[in-house]
Protein backbone atom coordinates (compact mmCIF):
# COMPACT_ATOMS: atom_id res chain seq x y z
CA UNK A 1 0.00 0.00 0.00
CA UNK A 2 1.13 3.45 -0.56
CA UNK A 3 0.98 5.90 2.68
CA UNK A 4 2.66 9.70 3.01
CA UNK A 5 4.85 9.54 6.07
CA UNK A 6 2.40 11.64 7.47
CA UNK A 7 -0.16 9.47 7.62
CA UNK A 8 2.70 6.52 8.23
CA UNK A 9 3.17 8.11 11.54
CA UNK A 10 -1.05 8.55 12.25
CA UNK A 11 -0.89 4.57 11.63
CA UNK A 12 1.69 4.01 14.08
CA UNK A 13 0.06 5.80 16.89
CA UNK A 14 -2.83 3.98 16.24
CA UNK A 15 -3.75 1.37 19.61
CA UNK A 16 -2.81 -1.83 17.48
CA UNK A 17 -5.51 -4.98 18.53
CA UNK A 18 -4.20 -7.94 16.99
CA UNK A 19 -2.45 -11.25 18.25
CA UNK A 20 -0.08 -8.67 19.35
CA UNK A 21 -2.15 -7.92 22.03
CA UNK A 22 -2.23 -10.31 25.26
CA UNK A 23 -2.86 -10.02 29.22
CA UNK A 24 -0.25 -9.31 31.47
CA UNK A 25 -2.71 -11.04 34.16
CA UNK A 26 -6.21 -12.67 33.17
CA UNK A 27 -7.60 -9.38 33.41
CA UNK A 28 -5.51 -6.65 32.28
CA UNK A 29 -4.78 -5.85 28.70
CA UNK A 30 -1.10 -5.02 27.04
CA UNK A 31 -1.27 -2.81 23.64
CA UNK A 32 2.36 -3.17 23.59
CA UNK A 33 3.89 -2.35 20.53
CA UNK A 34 7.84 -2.89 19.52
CA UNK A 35 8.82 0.16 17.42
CA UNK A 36 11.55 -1.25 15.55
CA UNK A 37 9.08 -2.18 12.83
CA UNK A 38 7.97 1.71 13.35
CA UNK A 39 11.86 2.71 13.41
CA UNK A 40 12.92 1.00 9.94
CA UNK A 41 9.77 2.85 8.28
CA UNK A 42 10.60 5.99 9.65
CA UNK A 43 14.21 6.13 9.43
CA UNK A 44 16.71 5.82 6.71
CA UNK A 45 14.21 3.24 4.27
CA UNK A 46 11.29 5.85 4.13
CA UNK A 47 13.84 8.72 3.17
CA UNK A 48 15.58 6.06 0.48
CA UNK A 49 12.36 5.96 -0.93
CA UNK A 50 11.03 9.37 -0.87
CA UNK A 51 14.65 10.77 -2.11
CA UNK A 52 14.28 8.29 -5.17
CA UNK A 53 10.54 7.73 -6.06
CA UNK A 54 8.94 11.09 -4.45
CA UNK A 55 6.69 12.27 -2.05
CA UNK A 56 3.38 10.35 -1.41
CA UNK A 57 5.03 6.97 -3.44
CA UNK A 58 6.58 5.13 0.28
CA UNK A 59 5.35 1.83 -0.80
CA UNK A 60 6.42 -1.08 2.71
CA UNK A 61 5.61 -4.26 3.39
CA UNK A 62 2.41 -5.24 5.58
CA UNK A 63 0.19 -7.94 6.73
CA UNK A 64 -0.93 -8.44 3.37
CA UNK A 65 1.38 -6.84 1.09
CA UNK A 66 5.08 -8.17 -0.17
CA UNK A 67 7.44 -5.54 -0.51
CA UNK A 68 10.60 -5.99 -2.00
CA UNK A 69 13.26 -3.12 -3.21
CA UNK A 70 16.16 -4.19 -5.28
CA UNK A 71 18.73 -2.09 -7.17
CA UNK A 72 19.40 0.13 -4.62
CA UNK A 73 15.56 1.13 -4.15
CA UNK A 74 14.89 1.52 -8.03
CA UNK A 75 13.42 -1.24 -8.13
CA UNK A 76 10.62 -3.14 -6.71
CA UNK A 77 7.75 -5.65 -6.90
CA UNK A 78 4.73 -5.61 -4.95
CA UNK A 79 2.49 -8.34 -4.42
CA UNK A 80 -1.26 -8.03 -2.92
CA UNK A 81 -2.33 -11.46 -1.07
CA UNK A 82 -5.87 -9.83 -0.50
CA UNK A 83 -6.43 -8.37 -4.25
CA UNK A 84 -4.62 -11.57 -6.17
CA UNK A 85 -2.23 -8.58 -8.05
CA UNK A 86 1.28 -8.38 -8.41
CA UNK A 87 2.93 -5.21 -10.07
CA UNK A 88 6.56 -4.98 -10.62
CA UNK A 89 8.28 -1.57 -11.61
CA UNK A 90 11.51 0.34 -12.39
CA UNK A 91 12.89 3.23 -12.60
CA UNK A 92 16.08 1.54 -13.95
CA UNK A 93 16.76 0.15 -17.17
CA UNK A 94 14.24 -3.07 -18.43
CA UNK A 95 17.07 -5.55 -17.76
CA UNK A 96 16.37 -4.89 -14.43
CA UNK A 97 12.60 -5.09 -14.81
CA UNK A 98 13.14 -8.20 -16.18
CA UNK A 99 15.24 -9.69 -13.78
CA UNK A 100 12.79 -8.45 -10.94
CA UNK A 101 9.84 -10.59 -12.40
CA UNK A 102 11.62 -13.68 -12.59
CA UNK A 103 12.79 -13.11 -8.60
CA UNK A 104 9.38 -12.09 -7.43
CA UNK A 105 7.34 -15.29 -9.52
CA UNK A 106 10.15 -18.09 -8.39
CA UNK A 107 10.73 -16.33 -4.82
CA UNK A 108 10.52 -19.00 -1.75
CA UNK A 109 8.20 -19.06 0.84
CA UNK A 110 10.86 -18.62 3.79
CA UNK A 111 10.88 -15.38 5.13
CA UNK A 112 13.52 -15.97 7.29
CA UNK A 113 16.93 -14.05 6.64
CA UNK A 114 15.10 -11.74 4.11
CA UNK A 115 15.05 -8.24 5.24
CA UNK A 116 11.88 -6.48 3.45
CA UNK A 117 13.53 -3.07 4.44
CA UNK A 118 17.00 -3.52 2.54
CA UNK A 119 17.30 -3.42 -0.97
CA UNK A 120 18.20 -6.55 -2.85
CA UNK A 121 16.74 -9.61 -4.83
CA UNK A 122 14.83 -12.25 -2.88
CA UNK A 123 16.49 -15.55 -3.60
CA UNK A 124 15.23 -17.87 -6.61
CA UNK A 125 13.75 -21.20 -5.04
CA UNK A 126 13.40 -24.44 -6.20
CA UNK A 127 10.34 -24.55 -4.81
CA UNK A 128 8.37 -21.03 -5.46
CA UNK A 129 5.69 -20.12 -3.14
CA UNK A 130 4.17 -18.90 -5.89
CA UNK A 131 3.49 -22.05 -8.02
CA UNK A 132 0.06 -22.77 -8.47
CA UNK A 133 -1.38 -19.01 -8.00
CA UNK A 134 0.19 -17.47 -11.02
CA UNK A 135 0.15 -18.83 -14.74
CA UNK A 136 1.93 -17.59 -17.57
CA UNK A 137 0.61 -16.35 -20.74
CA UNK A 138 0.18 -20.43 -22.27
CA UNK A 139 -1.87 -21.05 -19.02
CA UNK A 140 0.77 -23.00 -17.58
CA UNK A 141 2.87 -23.07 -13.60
CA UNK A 142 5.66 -20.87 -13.54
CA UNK A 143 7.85 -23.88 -11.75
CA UNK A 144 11.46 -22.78 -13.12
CA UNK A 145 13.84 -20.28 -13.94
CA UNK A 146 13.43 -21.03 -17.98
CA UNK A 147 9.65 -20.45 -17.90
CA UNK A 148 9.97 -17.25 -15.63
CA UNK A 149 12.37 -15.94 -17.68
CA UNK A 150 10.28 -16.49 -20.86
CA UNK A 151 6.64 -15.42 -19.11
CA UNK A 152 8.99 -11.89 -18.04
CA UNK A 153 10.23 -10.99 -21.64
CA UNK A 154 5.91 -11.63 -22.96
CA UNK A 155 5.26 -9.28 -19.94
CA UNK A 156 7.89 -6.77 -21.01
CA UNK A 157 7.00 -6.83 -24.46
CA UNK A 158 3.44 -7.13 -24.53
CA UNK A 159 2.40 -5.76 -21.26
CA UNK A 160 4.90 -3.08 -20.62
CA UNK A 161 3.05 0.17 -19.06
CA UNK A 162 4.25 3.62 -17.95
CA UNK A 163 3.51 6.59 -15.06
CA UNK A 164 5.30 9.15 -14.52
CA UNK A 165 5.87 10.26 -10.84
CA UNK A 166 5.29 14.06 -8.95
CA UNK A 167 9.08 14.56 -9.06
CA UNK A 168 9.36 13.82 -13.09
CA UNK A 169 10.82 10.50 -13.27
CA UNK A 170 9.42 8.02 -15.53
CA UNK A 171 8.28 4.38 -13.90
CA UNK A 172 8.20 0.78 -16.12
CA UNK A 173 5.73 -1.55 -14.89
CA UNK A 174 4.17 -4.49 -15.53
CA UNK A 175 0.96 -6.23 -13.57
CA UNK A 176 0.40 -9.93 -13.04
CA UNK A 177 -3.15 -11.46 -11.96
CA UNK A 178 -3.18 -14.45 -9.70
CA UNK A 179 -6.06 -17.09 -10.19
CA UNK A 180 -8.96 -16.72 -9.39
CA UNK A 181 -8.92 -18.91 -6.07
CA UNK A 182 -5.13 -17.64 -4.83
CA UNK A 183 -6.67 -17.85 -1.56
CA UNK A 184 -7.67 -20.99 -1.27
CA UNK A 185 -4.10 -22.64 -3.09
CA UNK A 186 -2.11 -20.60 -0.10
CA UNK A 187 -3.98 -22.19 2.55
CA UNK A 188 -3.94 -25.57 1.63
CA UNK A 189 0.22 -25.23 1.48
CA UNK A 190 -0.94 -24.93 5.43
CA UNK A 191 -2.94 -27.64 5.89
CA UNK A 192 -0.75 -30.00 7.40
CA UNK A 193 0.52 -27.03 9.71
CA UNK A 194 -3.03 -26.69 10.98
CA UNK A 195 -4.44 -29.82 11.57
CA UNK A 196 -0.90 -30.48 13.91
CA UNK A 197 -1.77 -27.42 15.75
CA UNK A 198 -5.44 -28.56 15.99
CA UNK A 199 -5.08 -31.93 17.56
CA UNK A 200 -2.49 -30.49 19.66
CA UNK A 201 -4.38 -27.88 21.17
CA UNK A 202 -8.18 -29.00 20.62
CA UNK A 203 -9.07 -25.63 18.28
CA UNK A 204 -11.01 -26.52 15.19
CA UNK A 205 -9.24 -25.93 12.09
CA UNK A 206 -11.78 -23.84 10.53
CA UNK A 207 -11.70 -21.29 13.29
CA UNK A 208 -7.54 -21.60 12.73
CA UNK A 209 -7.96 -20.77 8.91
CA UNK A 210 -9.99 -18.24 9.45
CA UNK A 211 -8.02 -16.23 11.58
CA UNK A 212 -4.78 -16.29 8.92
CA UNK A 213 -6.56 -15.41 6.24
CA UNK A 214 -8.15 -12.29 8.13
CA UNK A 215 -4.51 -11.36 9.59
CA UNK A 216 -2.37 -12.23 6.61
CA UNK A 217 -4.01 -13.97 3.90
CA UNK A 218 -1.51 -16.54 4.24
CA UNK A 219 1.31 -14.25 3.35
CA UNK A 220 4.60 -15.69 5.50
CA UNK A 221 6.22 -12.88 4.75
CA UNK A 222 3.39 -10.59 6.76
CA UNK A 223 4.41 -7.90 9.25
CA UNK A 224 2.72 -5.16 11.06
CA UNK A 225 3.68 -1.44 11.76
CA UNK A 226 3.06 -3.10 15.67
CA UNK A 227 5.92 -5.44 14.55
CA UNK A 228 2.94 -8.47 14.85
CA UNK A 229 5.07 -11.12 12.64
CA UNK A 230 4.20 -14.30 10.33
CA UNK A 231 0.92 -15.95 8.94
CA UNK A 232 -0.81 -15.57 12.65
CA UNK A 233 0.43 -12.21 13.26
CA UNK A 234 2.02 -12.56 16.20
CA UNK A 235 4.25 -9.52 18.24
CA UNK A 236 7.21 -11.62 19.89
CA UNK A 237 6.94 -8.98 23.19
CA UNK A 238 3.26 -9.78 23.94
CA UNK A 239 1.73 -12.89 22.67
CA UNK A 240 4.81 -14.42 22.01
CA UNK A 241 5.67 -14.03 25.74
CA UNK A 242 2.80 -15.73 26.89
CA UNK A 243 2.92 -18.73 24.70
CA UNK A 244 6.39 -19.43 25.46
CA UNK A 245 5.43 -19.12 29.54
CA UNK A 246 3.17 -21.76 28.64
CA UNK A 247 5.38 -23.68 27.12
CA UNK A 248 7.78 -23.35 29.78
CA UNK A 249 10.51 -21.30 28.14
CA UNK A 250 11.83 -17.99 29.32
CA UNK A 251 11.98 -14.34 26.80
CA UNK A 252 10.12 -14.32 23.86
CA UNK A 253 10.47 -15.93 20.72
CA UNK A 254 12.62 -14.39 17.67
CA UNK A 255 11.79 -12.66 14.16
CA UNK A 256 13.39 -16.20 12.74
CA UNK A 257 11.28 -18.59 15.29
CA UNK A 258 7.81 -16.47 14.29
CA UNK A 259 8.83 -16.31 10.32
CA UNK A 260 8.82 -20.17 10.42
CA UNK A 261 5.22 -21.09 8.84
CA UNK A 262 5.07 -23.90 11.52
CA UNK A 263 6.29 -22.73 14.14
CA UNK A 264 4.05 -19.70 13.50
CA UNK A 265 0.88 -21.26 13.28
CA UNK A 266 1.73 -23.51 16.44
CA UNK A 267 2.43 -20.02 18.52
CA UNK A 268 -1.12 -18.40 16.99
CA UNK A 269 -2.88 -21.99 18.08
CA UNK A 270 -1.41 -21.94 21.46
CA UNK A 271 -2.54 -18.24 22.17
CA UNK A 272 -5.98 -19.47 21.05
CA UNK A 273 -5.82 -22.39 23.29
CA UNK A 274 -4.74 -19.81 26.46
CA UNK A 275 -7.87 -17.36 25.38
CA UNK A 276 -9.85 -20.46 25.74
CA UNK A 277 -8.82 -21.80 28.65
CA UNK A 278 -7.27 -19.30 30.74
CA UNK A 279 -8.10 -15.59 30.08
CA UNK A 280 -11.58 -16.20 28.92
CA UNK A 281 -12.60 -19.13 31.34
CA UNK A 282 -15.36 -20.06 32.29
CA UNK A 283 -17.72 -19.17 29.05
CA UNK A 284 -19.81 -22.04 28.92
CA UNK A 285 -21.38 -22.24 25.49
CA UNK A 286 -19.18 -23.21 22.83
CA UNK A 287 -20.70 -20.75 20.33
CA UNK A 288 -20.57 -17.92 22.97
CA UNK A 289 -16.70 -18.87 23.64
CA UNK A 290 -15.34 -18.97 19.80
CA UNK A 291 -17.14 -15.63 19.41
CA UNK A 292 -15.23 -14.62 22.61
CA UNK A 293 -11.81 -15.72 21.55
CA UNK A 294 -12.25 -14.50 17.94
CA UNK A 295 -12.29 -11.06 19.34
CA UNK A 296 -9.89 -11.50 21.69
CA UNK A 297 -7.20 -12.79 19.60
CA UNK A 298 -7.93 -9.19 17.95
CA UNK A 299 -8.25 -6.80 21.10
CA UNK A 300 -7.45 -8.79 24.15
CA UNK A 301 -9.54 -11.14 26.53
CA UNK A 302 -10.03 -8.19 29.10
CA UNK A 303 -11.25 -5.91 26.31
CA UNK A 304 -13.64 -8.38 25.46
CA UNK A 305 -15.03 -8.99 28.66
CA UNK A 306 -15.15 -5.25 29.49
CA UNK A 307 -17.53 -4.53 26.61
CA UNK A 308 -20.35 -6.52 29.28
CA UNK A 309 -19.56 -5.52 32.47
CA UNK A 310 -16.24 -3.53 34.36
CA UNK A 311 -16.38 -6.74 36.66
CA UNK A 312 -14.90 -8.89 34.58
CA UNK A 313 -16.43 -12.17 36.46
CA UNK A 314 -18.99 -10.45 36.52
CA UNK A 315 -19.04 -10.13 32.88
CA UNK A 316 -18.80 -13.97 31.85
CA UNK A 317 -21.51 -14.30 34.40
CA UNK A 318 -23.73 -12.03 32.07
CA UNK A 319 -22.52 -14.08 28.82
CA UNK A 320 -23.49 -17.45 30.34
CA UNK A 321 -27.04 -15.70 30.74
CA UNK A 322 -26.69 -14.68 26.98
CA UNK A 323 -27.90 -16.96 23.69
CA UNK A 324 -24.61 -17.16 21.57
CA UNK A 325 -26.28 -14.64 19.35
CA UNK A 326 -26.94 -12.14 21.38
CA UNK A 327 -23.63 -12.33 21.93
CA UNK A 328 -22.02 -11.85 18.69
CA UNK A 329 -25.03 -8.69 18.47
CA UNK A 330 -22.94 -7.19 21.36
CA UNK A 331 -19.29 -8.01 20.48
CA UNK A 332 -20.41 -6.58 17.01
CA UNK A 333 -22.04 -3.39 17.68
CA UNK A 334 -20.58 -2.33 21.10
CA UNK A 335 -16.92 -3.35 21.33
CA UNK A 336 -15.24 0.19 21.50
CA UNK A 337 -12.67 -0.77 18.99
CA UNK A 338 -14.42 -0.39 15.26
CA UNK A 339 -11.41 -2.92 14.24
CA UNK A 340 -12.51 -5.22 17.17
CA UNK A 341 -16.05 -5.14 15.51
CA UNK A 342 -15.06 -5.46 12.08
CA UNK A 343 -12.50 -8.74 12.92
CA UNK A 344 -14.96 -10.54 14.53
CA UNK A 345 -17.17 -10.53 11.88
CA UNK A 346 -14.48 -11.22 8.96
CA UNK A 347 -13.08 -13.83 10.94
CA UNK A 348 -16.45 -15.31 11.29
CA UNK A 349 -17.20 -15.06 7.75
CA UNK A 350 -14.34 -16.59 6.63
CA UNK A 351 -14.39 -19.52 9.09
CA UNK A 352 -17.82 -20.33 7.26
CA UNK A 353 -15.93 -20.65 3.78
CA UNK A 354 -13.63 -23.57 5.72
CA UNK A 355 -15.81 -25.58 7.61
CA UNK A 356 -16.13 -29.15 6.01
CA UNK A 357 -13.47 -28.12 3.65
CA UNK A 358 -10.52 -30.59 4.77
């Protein structure tokens, strides 16, 4: 996405409510954020770009969005997990164009030891996490070097478009579709992920799909201006402190533990599995409790709990006396966060879409 620094900074002092967010105690809420994330977009990246592509162009990497800059910022390809588009452009010469597409279509799907703030090429993999969501123009996988290379010079020849910016410079582009159901071909790379995490922890998988595609769309690569990390979205410094208490380990666990798909997923499913059974004990109904946890994956169990009643037993005393409707209605309408209100209810929507589909 682009942003002005201006409104770069309004984003940042924004209260962020996602898995970032935990309790401190069962009751009180932590909207902790880690401003290094906020310190790399502010600093020396941000003025690379502005100094090079202009004012009101900052284009960064977020929960759904892969950044990448190569050739010392001239360069760079942009992929939208939520919109199925990928646009690559240059200010450089078309060899570098070129050579951009063929890095972003065969790029891997570990985002470990790849800094989306530096500039430079994301390694070709044998194995491109791409594969299956993007065809070339004969309708066919883009699998290896040999067909990237050829699907880049159609693109480039064929497709080639042009903008010029607000400080005079002329941009090279090209933009890619992904198929129709990109969505559905990221999760099921997953799968096996999930339904590990599932049996471990007892949380359906549905629910678990659900709440990756809402945070990240199953981007690995997905990070937050709160510095929330990975396919679950998860800030080391909050969440990722409480699962590894549970799990018996001291600190918190490190950009390369949450950038590891599975390892990622298992920290998101344990922090579902505490909501459930810790911070938000004592919900009775099933329905009532998944509607609980959805939100307070998003905002926190105490913020959750506060929306019925300032006594917080009090307040699971009230949802027990609630039909699971009523209390969606609530967590909805009246949740004081409007992203609170709005996650619950994409969340919800998109744990429909996976239920039965295994």
């Amino acid at each position: 996405m682009k942003i002005t620094l201006r409104k770069l900074f309004l984003l940042a002092i924004v209260p962020f409510l996602y898995a970032c967010s935990s309790d401190n105690s069962r009751f009180d809420d932590i909207f902790a954020k880690d401003t290094h994330g906020l310190d790399l977009l502010t600093g020396q990246f941000s003025q690379n770009i502005d100094q090079i592509w202009g004012v009101n162009e900052l284009l960064v990497a977020s929960r759904k969005d892969y950044v990448k800059y190569t050739d010392s910022y001239y360069t760079r390809s942009h992929i939208s997990f939520d919109d199925g588009k990928i646009v690559v452009e240059t200010l450089a010469d078309i060899n570098r164009l070129h050579s951009a597409i063929v890095h972003t279509l065969l790029m891997g799907s570990d985002a470990r030891g790849i800094d989306l703030f530096a500039s430079g090429d994301a390694p070709i993999s044998s194995r491109p996490f791409l594969v299956g969501q993007v065809v070339d123009n004969f309708g066919q996988a883009i699998s290896n070097v040999n067909i990237a290379n050829n699907f880049a010079t159609y693109l480039i020849q064929n497709k080639l478009q042009q903008r010029r910016l607000s400080n005079g410079r002329v941009v090279q582009f090209v933009e890619i579709q992904m198929i129709a159901n990109h969505v559905n071909v990221r999760a099921r790379k997953y799968l096996p992920y999930v339904r590990k995490a599932s049996r471990q922890y007892g949380i359906d998988e549905s629910l678990i799909l659900g709440i990756m595609q809402t945070e990240s769309s199953f981007n690995p690569y997905a990070i937050s201006y709160a510095n929330a990390m990975g396919l679950m979205q998860i800030v080391p410094t909050t969440a990722g402190r409480d699962v590894f208490k549970m799990k018996g380990r001291g600190g918190q666990p490190s950009k390369s533990y949450l950038f590891d798909p599975e390892k990622n997923i298992d920290a998101g499913v344990s922090y579902l599995w505490l909501l459930k059974n810790e911070y938000l004990a004592g919900i009775q109904d099933p329905t009532s409790m998944r509607y609980a946890m959805i939100s307070a994956y998003n905002s926190g169990a105490g913020a959750v709990l506060r929306v019925f009643s300032n006594d917080l037993d009090e307040a699971v005393y009230i949802i027990n006396k609630m039909q699971p409707e009523q209390v969606y209605r609530i967590l909805t309408t009246s949740h004081p966060s409007a992203q609170a209100r709005n996650y619950l209810l994409k969340v919800d929507k998109a744990q429909r879409s996976y239920r039965g589909a295994k």
